[in-house]
C-alpha atoms as a PDB file:
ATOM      1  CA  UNK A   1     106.870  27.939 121.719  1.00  0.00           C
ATOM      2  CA  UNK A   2     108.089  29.492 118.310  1.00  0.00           C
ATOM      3  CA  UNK A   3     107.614  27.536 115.311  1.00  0.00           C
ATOM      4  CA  UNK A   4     109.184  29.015 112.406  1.00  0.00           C
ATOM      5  CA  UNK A   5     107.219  28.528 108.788  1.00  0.00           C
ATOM      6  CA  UNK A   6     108.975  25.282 107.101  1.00  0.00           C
ATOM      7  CA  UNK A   7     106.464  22.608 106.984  1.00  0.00           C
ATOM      8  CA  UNK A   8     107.649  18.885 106.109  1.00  0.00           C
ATOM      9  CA  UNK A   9     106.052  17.458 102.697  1.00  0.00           C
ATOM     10  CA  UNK A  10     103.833  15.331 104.383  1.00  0.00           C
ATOM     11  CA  UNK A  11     102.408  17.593 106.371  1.00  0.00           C
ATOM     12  CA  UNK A  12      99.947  19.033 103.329  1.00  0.00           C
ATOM     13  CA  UNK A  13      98.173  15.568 103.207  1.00  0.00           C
ATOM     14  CA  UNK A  14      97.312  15.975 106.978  1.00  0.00           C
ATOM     15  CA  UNK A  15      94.248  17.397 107.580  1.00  0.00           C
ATOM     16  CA  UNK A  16      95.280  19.762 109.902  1.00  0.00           C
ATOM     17  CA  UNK A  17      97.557  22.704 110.051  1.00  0.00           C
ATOM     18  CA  UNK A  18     101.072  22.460 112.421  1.00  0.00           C
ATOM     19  CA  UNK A  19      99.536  24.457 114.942  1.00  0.00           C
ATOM     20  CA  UNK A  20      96.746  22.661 115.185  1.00  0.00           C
ATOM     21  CA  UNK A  21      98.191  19.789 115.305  1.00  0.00           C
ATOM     22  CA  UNK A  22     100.321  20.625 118.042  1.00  0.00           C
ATOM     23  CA  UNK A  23      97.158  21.233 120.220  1.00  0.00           C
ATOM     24  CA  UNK A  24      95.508  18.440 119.372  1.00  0.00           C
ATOM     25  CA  UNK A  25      98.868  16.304 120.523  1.00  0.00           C
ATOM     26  CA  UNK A  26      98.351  18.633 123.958  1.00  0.00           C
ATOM     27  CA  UNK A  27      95.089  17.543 124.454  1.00  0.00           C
ATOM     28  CA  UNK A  28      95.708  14.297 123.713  1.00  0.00           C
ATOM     29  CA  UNK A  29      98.434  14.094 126.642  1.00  0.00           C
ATOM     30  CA  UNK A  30      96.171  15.779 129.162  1.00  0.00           C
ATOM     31  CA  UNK A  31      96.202  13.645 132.275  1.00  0.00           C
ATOM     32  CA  UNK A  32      98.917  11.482 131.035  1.00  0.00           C
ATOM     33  CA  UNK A  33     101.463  10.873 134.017  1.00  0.00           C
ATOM     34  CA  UNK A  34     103.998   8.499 133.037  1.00  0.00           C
ATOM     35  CA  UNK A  35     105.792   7.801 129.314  1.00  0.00           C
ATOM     36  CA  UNK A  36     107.488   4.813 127.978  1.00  0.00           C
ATOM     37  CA  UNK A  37     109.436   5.602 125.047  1.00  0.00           C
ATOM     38  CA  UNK A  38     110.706   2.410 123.308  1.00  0.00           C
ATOM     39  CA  UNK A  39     113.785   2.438 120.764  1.00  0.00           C
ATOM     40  CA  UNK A  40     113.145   0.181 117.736  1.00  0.00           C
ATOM     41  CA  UNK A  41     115.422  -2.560 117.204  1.00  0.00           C
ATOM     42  CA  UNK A  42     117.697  -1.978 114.278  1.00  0.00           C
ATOM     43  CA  UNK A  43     121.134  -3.071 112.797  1.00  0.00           C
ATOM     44  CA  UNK A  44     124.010  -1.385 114.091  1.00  0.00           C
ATOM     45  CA  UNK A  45     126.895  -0.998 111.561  1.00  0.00           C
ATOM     46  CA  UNK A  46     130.124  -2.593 112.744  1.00  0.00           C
ATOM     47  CA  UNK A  47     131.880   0.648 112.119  1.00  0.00           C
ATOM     48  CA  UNK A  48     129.713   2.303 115.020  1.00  0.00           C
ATOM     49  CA  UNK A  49     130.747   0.109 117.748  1.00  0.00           C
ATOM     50  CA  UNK A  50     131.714   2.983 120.117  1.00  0.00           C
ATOM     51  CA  UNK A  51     127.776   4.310 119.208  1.00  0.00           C
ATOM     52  CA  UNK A  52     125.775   1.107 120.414  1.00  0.00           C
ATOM     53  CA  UNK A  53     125.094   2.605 123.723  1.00  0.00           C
ATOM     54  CA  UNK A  54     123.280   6.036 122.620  1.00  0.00           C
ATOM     55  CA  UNK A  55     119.758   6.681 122.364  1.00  0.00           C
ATOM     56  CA  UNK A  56     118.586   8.416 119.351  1.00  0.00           C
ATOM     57  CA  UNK A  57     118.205  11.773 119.512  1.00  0.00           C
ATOM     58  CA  UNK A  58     114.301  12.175 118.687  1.00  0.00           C
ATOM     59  CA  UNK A  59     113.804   9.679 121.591  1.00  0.00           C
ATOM     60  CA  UNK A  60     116.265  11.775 123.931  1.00  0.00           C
ATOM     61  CA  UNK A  61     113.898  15.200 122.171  1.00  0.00           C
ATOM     62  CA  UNK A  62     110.564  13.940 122.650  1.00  0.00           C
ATOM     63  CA  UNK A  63     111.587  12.304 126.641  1.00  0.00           C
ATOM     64  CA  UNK A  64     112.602  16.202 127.253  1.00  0.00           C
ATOM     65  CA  UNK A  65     109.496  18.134 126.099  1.00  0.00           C
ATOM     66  CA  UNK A  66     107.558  15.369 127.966  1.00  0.00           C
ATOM     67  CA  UNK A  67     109.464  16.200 131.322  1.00  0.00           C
ATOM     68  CA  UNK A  68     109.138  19.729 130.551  1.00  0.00           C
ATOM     69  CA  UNK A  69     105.310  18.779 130.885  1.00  0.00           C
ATOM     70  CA  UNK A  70     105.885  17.607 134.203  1.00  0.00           C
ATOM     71  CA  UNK A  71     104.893  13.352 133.226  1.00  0.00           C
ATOM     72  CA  UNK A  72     107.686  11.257 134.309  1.00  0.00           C
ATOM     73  CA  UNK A  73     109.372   9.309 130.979  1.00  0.00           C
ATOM     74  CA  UNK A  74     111.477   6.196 130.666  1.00  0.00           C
ATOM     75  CA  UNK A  75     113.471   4.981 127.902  1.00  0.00           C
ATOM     76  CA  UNK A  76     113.945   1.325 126.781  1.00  0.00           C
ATOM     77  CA  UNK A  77     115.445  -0.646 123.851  1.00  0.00           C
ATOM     78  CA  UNK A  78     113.476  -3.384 122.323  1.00  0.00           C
ATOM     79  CA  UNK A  79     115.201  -6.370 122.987  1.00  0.00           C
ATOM     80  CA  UNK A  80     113.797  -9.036 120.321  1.00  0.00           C
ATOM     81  CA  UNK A  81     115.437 -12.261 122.096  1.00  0.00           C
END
């Protein structure tokens, strides 16, 4: 993987650099076979009623480096009711 050298903000209050970071997420999924990535419930303008159905993108993002891994990921919306 390439990371170029922007770093967000936050990311000088964390006590560890990107790369580490990055590692330490690796090792943390070690073994790990299976995913569930929830979507948060949130308002949906009425204006965006053709974009109800979508997943957000970070969601769709992190459910493909995860399969790229090899661990088998499914996606779900949080359904309050």
């Amino acid at each position: 993987m390439v990371f170029s050298s922007f770093s967000p903000a936050w990311l000088q209050y964390y006590p560890f650099s990107l790369g580490e970071w990055i590692l330490k997420f690796e090792e943390y999924l070690d073994g790990v076979q299976q995913v569930l990535l929830v979507e948060p419930s949130f308002p949906i303008p009425s204006k965006s009623r053709n974009h109800h159905n979508f997943l957000p993108i970070g969601l769709l993002k992190i459910a493909g480096y995860l399969r790229e891994k090899g661990m088998t990921v499914h996606l779900e919306r949080y359904d309050p009711s």
